[in-house]
C-alpha atoms as a PDB file:
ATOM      1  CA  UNK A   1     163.925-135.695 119.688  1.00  0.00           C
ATOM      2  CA  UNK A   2     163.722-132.386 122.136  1.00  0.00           C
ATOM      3  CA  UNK A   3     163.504-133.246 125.194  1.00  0.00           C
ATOM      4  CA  UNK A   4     162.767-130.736 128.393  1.00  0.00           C
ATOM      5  CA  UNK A   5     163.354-131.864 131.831  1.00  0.00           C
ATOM      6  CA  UNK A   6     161.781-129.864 134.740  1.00  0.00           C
ATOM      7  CA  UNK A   7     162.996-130.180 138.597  1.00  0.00           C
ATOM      8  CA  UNK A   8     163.421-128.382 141.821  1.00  0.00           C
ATOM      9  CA  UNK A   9     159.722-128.640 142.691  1.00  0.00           C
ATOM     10  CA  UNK A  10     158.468-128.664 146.354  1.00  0.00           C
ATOM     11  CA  UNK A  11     156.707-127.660 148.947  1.00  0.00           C
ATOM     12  CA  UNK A  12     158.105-123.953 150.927  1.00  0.00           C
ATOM     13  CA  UNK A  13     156.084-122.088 153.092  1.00  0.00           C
ATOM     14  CA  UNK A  14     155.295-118.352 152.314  1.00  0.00           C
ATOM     15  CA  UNK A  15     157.899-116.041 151.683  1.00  0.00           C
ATOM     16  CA  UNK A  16     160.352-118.789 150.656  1.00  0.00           C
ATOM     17  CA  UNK A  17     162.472-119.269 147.849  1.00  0.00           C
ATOM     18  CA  UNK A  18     163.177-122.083 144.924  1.00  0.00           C
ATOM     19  CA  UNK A  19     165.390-122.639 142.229  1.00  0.00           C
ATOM     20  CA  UNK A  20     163.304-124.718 139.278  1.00  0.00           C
ATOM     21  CA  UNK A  21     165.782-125.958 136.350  1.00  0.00           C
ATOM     22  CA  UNK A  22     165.467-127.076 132.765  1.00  0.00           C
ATOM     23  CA  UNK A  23     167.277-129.353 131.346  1.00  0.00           C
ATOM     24  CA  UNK A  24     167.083-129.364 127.598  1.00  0.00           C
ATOM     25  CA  UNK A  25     168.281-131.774 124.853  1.00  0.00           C
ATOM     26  CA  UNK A  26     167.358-131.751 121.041  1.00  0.00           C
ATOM     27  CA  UNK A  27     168.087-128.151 120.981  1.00  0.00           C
ATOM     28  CA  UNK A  28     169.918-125.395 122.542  1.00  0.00           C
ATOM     29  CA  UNK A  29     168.653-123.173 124.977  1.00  0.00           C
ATOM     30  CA  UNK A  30     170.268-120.291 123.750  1.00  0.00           C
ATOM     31  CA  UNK A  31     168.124-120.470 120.280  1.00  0.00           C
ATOM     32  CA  UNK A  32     164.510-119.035 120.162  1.00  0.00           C
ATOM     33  CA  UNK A  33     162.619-118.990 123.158  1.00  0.00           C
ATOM     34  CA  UNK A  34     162.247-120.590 126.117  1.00  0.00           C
ATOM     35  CA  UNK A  35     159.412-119.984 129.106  1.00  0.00           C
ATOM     36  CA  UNK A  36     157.962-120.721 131.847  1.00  0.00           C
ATOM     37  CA  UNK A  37     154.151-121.573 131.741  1.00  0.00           C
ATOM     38  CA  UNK A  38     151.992-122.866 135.327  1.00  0.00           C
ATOM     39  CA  UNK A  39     148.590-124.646 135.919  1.00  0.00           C
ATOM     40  CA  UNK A  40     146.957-124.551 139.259  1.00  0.00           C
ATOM     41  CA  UNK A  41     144.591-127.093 140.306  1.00  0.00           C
ATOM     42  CA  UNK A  42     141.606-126.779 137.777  1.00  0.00           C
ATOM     43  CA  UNK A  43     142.954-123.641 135.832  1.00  0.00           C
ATOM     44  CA  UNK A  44     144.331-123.068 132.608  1.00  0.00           C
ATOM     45  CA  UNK A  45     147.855-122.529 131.437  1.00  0.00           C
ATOM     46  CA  UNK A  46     149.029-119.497 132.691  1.00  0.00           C
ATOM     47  CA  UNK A  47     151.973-117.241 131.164  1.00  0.00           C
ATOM     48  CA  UNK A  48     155.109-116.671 133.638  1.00  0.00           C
ATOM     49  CA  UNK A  49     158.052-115.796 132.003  1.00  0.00           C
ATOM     50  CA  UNK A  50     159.894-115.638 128.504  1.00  0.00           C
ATOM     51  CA  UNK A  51     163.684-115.324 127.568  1.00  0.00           C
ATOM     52  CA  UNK A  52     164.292-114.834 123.833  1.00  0.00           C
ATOM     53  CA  UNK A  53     167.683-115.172 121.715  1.00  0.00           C
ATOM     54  CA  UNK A  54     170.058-112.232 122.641  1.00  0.00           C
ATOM     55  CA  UNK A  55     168.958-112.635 125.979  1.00  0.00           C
ATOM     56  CA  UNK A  56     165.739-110.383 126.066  1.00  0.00           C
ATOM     57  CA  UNK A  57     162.691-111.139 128.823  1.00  0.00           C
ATOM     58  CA  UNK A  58     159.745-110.558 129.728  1.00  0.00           C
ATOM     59  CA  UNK A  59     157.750-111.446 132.991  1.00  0.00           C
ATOM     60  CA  UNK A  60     154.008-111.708 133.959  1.00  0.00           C
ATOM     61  CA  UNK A  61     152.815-108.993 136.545  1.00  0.00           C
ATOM     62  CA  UNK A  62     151.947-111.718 139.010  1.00  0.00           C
ATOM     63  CA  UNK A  63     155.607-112.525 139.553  1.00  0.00           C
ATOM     64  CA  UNK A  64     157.486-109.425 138.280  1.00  0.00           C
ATOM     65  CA  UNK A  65     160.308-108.551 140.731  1.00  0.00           C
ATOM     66  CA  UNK A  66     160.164-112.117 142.522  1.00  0.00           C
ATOM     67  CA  UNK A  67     160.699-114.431 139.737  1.00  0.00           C
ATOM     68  CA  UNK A  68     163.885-113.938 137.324  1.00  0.00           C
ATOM     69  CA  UNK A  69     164.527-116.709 134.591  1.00  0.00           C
ATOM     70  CA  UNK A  70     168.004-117.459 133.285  1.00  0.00           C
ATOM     71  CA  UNK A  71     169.924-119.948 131.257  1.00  0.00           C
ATOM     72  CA  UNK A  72     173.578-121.501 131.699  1.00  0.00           C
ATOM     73  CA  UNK A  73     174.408-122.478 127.518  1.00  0.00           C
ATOM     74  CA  UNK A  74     177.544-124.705 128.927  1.00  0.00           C
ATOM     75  CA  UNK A  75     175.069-127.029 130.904  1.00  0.00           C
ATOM     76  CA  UNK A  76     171.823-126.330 128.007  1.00  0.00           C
ATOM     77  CA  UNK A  77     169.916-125.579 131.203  1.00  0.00           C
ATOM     78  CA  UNK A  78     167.238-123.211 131.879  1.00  0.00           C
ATOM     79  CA  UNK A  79     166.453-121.885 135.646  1.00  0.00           C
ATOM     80  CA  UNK A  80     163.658-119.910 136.965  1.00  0.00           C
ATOM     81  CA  UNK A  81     164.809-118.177 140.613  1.00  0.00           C
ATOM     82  CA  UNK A  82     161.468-117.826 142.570  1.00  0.00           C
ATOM     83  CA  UNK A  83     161.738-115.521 145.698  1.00  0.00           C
ATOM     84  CA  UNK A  84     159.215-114.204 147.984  1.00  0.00           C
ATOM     85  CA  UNK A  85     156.524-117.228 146.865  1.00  0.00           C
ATOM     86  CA  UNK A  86     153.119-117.043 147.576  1.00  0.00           C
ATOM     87  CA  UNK A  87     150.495-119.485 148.346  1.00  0.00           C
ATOM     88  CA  UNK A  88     148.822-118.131 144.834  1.00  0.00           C
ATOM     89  CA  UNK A  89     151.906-119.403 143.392  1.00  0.00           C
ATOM     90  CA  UNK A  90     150.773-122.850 143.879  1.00  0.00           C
ATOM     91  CA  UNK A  91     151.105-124.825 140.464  1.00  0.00           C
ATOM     92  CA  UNK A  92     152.851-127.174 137.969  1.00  0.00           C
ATOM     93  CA  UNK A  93     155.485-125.794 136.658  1.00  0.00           C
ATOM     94  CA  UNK A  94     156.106-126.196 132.933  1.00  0.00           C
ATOM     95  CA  UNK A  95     159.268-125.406 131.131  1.00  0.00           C
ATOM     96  CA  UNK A  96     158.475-124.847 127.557  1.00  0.00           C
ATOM     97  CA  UNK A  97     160.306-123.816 123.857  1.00  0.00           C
ATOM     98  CA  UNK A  98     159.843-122.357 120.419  1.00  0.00           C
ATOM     99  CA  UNK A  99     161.808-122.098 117.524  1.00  0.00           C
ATOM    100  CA  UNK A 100     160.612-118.514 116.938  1.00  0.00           C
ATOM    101  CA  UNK A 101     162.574-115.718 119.412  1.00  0.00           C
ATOM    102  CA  UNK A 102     159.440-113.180 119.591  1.00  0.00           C
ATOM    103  CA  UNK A 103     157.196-112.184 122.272  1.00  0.00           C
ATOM    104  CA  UNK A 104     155.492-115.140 122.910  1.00  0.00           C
ATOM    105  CA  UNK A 105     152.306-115.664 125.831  1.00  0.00           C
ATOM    106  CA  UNK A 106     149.946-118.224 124.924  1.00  0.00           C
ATOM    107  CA  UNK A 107     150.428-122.167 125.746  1.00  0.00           C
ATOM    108  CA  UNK A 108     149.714-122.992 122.155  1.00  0.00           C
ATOM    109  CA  UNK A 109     152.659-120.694 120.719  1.00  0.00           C
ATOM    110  CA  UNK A 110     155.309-123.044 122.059  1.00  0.00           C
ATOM    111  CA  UNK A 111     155.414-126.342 120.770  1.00  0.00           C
ATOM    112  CA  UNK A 112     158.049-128.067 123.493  1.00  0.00           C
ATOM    113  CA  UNK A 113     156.934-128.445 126.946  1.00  0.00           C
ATOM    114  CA  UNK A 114     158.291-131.037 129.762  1.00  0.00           C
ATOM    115  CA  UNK A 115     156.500-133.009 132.290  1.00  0.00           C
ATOM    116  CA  UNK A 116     156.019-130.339 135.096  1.00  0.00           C
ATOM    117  CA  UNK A 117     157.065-130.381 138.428  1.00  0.00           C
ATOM    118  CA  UNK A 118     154.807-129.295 141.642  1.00  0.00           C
ATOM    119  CA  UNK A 119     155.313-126.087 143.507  1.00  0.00           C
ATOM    120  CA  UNK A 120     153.441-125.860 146.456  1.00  0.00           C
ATOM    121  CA  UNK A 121     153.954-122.526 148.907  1.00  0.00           C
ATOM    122  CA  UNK A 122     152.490-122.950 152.417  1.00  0.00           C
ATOM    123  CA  UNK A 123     150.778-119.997 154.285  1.00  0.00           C
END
């Protein structure tokens, strides 16, 4: 029944910006958590960023000060605002949710994820 739908993917060269979105159905995105998760080629899941009920975040150090992740509750859509990317931000992008609105870093503490979409930065 929950459904989350990642886009805004691409490729931008180095020192660009993107705009990822999540759209959600099933449940809100105002409830819980929600975060952003990314696997580069042949690496594990790695933590990016977290926003909790009441509107409380928390982002990795790797993107801290570029990245900012927000949520629009009219259109149950989640955004992540990437500035400044870096090739080493190459990935797939994962937009993910829990039920639970704690601090929350590992893959296997949120049970929702969507489908991904590529972000490629360009040097």
């Amino acid at each position: 029944q929950v459904r989350l739908v990642e886009s805004g993917g691409g490729l931008v060269q180095a020192g660009g910006s993107l705009r990822l979105s999540c759209a959600a159905s099933g449940r809100t995105v105002s409830s819980g958590s929600m975060g952003w998760f990314r696997q580069a080629s042949g690496k594990e899941h790695e933590f990016v960023t977290q926003i909790r009920e009441g509107s409380g975040t928390y982002y990795a150090d790797s993107v801290k000060g570029r990245f900012t992740i927000s949520r629009d509750s009219a259109k149950n859509t989640m955004y992540l605002q990437m500035n400044d990317l870096k090739p080493e931000d190459t990935a797939v992008y994962y937009c993910t949710a829990s039920d639970y609105p704690y601090l929350r870093i590992r893959a296997d503490e949120y049970p929702y994820w969507g489908q991904g979409t590529q972000v490629t930065v360009s040097s």
